[in-house]
C-alpha atoms as a PDB file:
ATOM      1  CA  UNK A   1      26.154 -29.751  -5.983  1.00  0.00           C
ATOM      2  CA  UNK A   2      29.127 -28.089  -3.649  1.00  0.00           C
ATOM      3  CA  UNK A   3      28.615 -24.548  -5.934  1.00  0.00           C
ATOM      4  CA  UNK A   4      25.696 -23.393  -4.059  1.00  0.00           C
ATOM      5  CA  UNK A   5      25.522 -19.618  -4.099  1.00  0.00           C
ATOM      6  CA  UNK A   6      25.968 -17.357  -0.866  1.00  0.00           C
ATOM      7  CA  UNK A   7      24.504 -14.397  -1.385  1.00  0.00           C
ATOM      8  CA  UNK A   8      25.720 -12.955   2.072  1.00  0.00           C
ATOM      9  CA  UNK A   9      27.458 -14.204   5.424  1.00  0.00           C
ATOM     10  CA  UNK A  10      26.269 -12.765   8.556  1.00  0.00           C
ATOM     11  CA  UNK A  11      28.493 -11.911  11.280  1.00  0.00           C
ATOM     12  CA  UNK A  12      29.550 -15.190  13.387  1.00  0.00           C
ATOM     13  CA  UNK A  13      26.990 -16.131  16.393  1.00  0.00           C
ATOM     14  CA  UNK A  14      29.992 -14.967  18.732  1.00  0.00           C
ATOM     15  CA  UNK A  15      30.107 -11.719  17.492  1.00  0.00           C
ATOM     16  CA  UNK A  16      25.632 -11.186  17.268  1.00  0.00           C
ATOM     17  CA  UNK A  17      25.808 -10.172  21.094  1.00  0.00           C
ATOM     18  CA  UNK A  18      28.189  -7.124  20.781  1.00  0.00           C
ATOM     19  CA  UNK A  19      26.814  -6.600  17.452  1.00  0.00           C
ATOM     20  CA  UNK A  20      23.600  -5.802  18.683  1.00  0.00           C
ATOM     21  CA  UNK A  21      24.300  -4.093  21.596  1.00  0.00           C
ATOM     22  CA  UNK A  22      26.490  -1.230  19.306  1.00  0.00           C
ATOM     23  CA  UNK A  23      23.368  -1.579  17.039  1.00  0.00           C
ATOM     24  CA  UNK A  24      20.911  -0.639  19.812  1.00  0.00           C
ATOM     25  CA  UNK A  25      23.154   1.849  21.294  1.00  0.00           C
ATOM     26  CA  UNK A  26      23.148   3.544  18.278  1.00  0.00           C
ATOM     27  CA  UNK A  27      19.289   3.193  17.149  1.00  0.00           C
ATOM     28  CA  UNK A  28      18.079   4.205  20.997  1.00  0.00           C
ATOM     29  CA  UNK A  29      20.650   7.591  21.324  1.00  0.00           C
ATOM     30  CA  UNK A  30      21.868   8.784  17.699  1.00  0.00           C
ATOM     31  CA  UNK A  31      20.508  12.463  17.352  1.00  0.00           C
ATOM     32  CA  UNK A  32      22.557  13.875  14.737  1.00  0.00           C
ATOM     33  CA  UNK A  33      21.721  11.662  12.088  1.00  0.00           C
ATOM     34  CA  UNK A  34      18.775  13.590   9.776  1.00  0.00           C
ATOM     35  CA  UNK A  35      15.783  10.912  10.969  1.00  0.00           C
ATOM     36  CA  UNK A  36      14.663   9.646   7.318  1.00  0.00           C
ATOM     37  CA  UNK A  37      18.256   8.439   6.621  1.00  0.00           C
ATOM     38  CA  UNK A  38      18.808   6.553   9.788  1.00  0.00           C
ATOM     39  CA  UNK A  39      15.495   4.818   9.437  1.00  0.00           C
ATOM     40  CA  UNK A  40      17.356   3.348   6.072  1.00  0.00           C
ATOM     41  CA  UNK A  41      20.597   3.207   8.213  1.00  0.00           C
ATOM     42  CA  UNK A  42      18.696   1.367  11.096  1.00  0.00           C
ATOM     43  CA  UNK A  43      17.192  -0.946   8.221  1.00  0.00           C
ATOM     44  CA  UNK A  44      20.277  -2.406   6.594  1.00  0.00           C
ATOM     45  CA  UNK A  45      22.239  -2.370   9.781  1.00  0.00           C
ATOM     46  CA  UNK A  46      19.654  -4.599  11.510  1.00  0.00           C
ATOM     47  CA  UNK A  47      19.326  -6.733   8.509  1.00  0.00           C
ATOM     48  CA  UNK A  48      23.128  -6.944   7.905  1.00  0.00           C
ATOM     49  CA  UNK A  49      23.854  -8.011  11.142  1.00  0.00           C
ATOM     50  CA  UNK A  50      20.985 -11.100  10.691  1.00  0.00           C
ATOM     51  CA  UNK A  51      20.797 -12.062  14.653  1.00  0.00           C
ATOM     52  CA  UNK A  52      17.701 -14.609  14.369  1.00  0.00           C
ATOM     53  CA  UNK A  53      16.751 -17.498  12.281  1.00  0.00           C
ATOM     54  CA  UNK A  54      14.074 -16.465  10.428  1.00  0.00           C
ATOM     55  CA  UNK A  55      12.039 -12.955  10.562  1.00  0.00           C
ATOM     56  CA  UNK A  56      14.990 -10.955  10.019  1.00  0.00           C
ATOM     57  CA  UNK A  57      13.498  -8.835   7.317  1.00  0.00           C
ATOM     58  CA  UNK A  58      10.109  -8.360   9.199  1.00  0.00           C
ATOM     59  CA  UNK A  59      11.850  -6.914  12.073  1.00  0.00           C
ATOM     60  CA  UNK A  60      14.064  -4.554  10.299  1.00  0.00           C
ATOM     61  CA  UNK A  61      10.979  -3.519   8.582  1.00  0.00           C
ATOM     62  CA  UNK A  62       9.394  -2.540  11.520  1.00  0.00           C
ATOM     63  CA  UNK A  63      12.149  -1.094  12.949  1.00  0.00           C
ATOM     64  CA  UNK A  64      12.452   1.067  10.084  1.00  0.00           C
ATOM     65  CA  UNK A  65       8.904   2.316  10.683  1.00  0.00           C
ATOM     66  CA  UNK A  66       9.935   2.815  14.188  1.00  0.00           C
ATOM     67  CA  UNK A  67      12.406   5.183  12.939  1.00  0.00           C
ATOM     68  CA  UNK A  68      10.175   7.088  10.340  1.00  0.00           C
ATOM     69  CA  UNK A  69       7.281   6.984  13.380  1.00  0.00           C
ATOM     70  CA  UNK A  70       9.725   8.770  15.442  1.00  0.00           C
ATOM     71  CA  UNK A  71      11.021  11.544  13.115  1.00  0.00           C
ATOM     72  CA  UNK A  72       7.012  12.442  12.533  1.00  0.00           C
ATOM     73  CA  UNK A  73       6.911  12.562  16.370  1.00  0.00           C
ATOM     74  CA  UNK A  74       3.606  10.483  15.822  1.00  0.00           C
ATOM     75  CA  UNK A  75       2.764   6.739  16.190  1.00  0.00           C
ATOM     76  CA  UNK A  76      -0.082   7.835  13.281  1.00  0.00           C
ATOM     77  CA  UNK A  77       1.134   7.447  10.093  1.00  0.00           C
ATOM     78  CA  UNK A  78      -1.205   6.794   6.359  1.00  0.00           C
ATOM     79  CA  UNK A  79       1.629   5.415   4.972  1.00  0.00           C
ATOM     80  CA  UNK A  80       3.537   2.030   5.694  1.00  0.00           C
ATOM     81  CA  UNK A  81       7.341   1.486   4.094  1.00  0.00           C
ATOM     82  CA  UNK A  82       6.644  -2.029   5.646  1.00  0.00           C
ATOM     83  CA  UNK A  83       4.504  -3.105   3.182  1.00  0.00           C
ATOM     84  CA  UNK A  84       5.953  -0.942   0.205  1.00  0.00           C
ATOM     85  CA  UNK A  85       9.318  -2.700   0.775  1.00  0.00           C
ATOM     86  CA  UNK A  86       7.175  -5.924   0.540  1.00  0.00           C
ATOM     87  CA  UNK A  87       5.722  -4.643  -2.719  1.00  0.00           C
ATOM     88  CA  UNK A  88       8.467  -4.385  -4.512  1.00  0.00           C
ATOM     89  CA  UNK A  89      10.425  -7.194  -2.846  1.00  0.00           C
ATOM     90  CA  UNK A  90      12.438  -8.044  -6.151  1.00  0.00           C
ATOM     91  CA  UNK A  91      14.530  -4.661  -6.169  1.00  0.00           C
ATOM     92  CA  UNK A  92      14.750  -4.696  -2.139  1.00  0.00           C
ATOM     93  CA  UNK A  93      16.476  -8.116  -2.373  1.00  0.00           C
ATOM     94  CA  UNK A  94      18.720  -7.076  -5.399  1.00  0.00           C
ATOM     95  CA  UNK A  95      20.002  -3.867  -3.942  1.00  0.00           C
ATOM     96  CA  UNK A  96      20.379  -5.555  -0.354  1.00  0.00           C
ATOM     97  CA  UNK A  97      22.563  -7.940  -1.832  1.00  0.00           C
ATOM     98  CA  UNK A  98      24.396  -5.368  -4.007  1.00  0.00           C
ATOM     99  CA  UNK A  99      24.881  -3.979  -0.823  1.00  0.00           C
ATOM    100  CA  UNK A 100      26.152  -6.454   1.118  1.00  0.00           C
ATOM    101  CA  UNK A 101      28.559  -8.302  -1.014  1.00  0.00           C
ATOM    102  CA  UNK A 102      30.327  -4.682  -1.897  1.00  0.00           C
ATOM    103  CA  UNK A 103      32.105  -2.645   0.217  1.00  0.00           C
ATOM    104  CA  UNK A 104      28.903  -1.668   2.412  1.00  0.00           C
ATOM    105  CA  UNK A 105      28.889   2.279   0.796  1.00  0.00           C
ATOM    106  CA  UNK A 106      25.348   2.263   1.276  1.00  0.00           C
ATOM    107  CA  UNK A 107      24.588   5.268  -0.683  1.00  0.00           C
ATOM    108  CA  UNK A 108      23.105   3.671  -3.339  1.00  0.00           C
ATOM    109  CA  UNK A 109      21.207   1.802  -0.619  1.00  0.00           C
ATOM    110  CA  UNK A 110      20.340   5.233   1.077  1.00  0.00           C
ATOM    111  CA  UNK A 111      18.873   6.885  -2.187  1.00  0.00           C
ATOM    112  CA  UNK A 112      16.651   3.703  -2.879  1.00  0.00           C
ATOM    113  CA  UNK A 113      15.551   3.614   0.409  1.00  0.00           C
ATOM    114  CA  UNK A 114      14.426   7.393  -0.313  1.00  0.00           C
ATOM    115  CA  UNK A 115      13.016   6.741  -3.611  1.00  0.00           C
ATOM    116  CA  UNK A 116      10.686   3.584  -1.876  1.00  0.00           C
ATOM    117  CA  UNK A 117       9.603   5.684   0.660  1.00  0.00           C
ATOM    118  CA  UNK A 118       8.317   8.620  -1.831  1.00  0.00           C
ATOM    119  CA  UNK A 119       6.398   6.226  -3.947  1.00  0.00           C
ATOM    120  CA  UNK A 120       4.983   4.949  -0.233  1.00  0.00           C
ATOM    121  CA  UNK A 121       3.950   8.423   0.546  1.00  0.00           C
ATOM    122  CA  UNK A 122       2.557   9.179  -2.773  1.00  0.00           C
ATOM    123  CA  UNK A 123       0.409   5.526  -2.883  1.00  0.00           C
ATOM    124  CA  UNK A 124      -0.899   6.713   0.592  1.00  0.00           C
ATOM    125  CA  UNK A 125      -1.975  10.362  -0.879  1.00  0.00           C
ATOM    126  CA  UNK A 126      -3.585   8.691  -3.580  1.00  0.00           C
ATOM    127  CA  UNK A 127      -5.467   6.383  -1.583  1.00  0.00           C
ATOM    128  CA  UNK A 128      -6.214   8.572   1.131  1.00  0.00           C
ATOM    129  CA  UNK A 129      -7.747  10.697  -1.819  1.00  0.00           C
ATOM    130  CA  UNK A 130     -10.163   7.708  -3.114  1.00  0.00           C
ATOM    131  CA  UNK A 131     -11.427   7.572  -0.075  1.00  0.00           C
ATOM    132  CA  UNK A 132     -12.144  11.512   1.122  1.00  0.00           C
ATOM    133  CA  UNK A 133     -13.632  11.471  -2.590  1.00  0.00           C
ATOM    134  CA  UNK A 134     -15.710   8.799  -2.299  1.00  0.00           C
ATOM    135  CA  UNK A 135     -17.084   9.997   1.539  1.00  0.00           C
ATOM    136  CA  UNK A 136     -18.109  13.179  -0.059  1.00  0.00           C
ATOM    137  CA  UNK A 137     -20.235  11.160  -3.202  1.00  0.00           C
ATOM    138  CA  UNK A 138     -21.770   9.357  -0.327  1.00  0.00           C
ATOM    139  CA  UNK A 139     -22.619  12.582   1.151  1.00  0.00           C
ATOM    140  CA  UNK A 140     -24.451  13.885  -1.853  1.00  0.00           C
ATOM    141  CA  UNK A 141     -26.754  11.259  -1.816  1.00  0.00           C
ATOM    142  CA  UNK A 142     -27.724  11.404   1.904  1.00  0.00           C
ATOM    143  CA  UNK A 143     -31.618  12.056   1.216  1.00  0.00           C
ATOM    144  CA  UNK A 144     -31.208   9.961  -2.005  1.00  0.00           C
ATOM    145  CA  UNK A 145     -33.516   6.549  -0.795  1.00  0.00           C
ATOM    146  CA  UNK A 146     -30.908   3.708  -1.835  1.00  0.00           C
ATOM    147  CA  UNK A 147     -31.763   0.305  -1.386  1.00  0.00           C
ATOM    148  CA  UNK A 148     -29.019  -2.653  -0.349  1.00  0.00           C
ATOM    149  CA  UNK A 149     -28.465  -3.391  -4.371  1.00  0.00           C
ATOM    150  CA  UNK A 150     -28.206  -0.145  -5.260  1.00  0.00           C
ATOM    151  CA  UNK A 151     -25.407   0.832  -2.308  1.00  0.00           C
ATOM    152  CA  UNK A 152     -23.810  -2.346  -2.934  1.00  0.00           C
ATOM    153  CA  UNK A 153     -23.512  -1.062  -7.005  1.00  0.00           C
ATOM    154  CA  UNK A 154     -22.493   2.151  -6.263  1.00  0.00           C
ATOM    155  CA  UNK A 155     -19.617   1.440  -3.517  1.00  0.00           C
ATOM    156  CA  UNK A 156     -18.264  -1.055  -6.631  1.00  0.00           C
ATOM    157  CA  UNK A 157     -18.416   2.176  -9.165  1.00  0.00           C
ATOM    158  CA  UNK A 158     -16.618   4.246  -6.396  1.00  0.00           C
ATOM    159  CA  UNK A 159     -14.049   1.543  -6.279  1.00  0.00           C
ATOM    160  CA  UNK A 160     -13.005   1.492  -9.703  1.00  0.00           C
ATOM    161  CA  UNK A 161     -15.272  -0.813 -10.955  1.00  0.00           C
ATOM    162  CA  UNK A 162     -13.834  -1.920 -14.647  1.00  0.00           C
ATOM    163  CA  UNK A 163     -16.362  -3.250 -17.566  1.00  0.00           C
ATOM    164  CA  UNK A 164     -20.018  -1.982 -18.695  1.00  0.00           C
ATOM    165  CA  UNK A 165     -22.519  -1.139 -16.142  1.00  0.00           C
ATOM    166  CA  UNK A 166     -25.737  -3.046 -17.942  1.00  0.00           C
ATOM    167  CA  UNK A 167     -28.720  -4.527 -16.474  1.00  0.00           C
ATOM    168  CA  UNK A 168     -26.859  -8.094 -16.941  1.00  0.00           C
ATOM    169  CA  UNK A 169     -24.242  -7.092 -14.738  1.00  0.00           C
ATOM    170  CA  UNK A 170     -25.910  -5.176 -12.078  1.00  0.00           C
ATOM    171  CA  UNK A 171     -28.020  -9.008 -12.293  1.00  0.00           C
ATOM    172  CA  UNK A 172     -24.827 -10.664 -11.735  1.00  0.00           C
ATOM    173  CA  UNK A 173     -23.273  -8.393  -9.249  1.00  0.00           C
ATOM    174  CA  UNK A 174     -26.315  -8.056  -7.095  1.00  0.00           C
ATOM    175  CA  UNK A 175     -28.157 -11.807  -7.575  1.00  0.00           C
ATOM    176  CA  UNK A 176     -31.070 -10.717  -8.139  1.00  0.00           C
ATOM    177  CA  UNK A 177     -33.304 -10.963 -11.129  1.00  0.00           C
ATOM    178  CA  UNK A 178     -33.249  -9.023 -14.903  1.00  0.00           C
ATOM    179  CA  UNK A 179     -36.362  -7.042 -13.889  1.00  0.00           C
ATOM    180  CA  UNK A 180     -35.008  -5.795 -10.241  1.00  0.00           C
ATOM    181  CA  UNK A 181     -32.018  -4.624 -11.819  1.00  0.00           C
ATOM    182  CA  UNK A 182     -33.886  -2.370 -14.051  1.00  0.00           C
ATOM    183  CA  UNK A 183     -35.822  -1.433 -11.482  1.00  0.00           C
ATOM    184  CA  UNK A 184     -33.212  -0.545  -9.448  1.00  0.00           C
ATOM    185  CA  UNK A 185     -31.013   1.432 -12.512  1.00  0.00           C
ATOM    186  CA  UNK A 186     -34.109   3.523 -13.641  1.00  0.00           C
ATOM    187  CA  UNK A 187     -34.513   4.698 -10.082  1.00  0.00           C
ATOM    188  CA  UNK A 188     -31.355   5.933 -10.241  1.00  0.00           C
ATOM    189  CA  UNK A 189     -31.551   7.405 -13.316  1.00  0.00           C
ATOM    190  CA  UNK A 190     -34.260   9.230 -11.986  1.00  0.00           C
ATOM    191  CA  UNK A 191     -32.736  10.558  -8.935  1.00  0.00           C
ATOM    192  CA  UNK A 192     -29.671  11.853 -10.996  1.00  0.00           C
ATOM    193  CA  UNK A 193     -27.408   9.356  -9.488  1.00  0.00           C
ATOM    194  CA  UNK A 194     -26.948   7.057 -12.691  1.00  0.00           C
ATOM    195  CA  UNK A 195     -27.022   8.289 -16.318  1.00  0.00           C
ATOM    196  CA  UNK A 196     -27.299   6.372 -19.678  1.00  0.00           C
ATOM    197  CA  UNK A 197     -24.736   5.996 -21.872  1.00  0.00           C
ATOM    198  CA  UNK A 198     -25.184   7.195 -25.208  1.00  0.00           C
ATOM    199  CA  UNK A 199     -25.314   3.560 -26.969  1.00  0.00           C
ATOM    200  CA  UNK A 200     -28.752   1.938 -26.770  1.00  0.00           C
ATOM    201  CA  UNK A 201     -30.612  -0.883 -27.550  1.00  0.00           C
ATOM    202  CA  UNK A 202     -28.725  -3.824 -26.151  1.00  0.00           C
ATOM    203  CA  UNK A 203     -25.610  -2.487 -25.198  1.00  0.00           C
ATOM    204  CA  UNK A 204     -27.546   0.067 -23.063  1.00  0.00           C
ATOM    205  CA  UNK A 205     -25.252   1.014 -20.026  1.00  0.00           C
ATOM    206  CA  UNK A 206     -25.062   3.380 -17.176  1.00  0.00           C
ATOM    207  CA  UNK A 207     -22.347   5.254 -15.312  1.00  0.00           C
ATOM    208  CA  UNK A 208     -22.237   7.158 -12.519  1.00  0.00           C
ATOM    209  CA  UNK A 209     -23.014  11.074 -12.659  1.00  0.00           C
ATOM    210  CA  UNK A 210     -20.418  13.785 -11.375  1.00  0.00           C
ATOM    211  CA  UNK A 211     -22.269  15.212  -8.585  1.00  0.00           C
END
């Protein structure tokens, strides 16, 4: 008791009101900083300066999107730093605080702020991918007759479905009975959209063909 940690003091409440208005000043008419770097600039500032309760971290969050929104002169964006930052949370907190308790150079700060938003970008790309690739499958098969089962099977295989592809599990995943499964995999098989894997007999299982 009485050794309690601080991991950072924010400014004192009489100083939050001409805190905020240099921080605003600055986020609503700074044109000379490059816009990616005073989105991370905007971030920690907003943070840093810690004017509510609760929520601080949500707010600079979306004030850094703000930022990033603006410099793509587009409210349209695949990608969200928001919920990146959120993903990897435990590095966020331990360079914030790095940050804070030093001498504020925030380059370090700056360049990790950078490196987050690349591996946002690139998580977007490759999602944005999974889907454009799996609207163009679904295209393939637009004269293929599909029942319920069988789209409900195949959207899972699009997904990244993980595990063997048998008659027991298209049971399972579809509730419905050992026989209707079958059913349903041999009609596939026989429109080209499922093919048989090369072990047999009870292990028999199926995987999507590369239309």
């Amino acid at each position: 008791m009485g050794r309690e940690r601080v991991h950072f003091a924010a400014p004192a409440a009489t100083r939050l009101g001409e805190e905020m208005r240099r921080f605003l000043e600055w986020f609503n008419g700074d044109v000379t900083t490059e816009p990616v770097l005073r989105a991370a600039q905007a971030h920690l500032w907003f943070v840093t300066i810690h004017p509510f309760g609760d929520g601080n971290g949500r707010i600079a969050r979306a004030i850094a999107d703000k930022a990033l929104a603006r410099s793509e002169g587009s409210s349209q964006r695949f990608y969200s730093m928001s919920a990146q930052i959120r993903q990897e949370r435990a590095d966020y907190y331990r360079m914030l605080e790095q940050t804070q308790q030093g001498t504020m150079e925030i380059t370090s700060w700056m360049e990790w702020f950078l490196r987050c938003l690349t591996r946002a970008i690139e998580g977007a790309q490759t999602a944005l991918s999974g889907v454009i690739a799996k609207a163009r499958y679904w295209e393939k098969l637009r004269d293929v007759p599909l029942n319920e089962r069988q789209r409900l099977v195949i959207n899972r295989l699009l997904d990244g479905f993980e595990g063997k592809l048998t008659t027991s599990t298209w049971a399972a995943l579809t509730k419905s009975s050992q026989d209707t499964a079958l059913r349903d995999i041999q009609q596939l098989v026989e429109h080209g959209v499922l093919v048989r894997n090369p072990a047999g007999g009870r292990s028999t299982s199926y995987s999507l063909a590369v239309l």
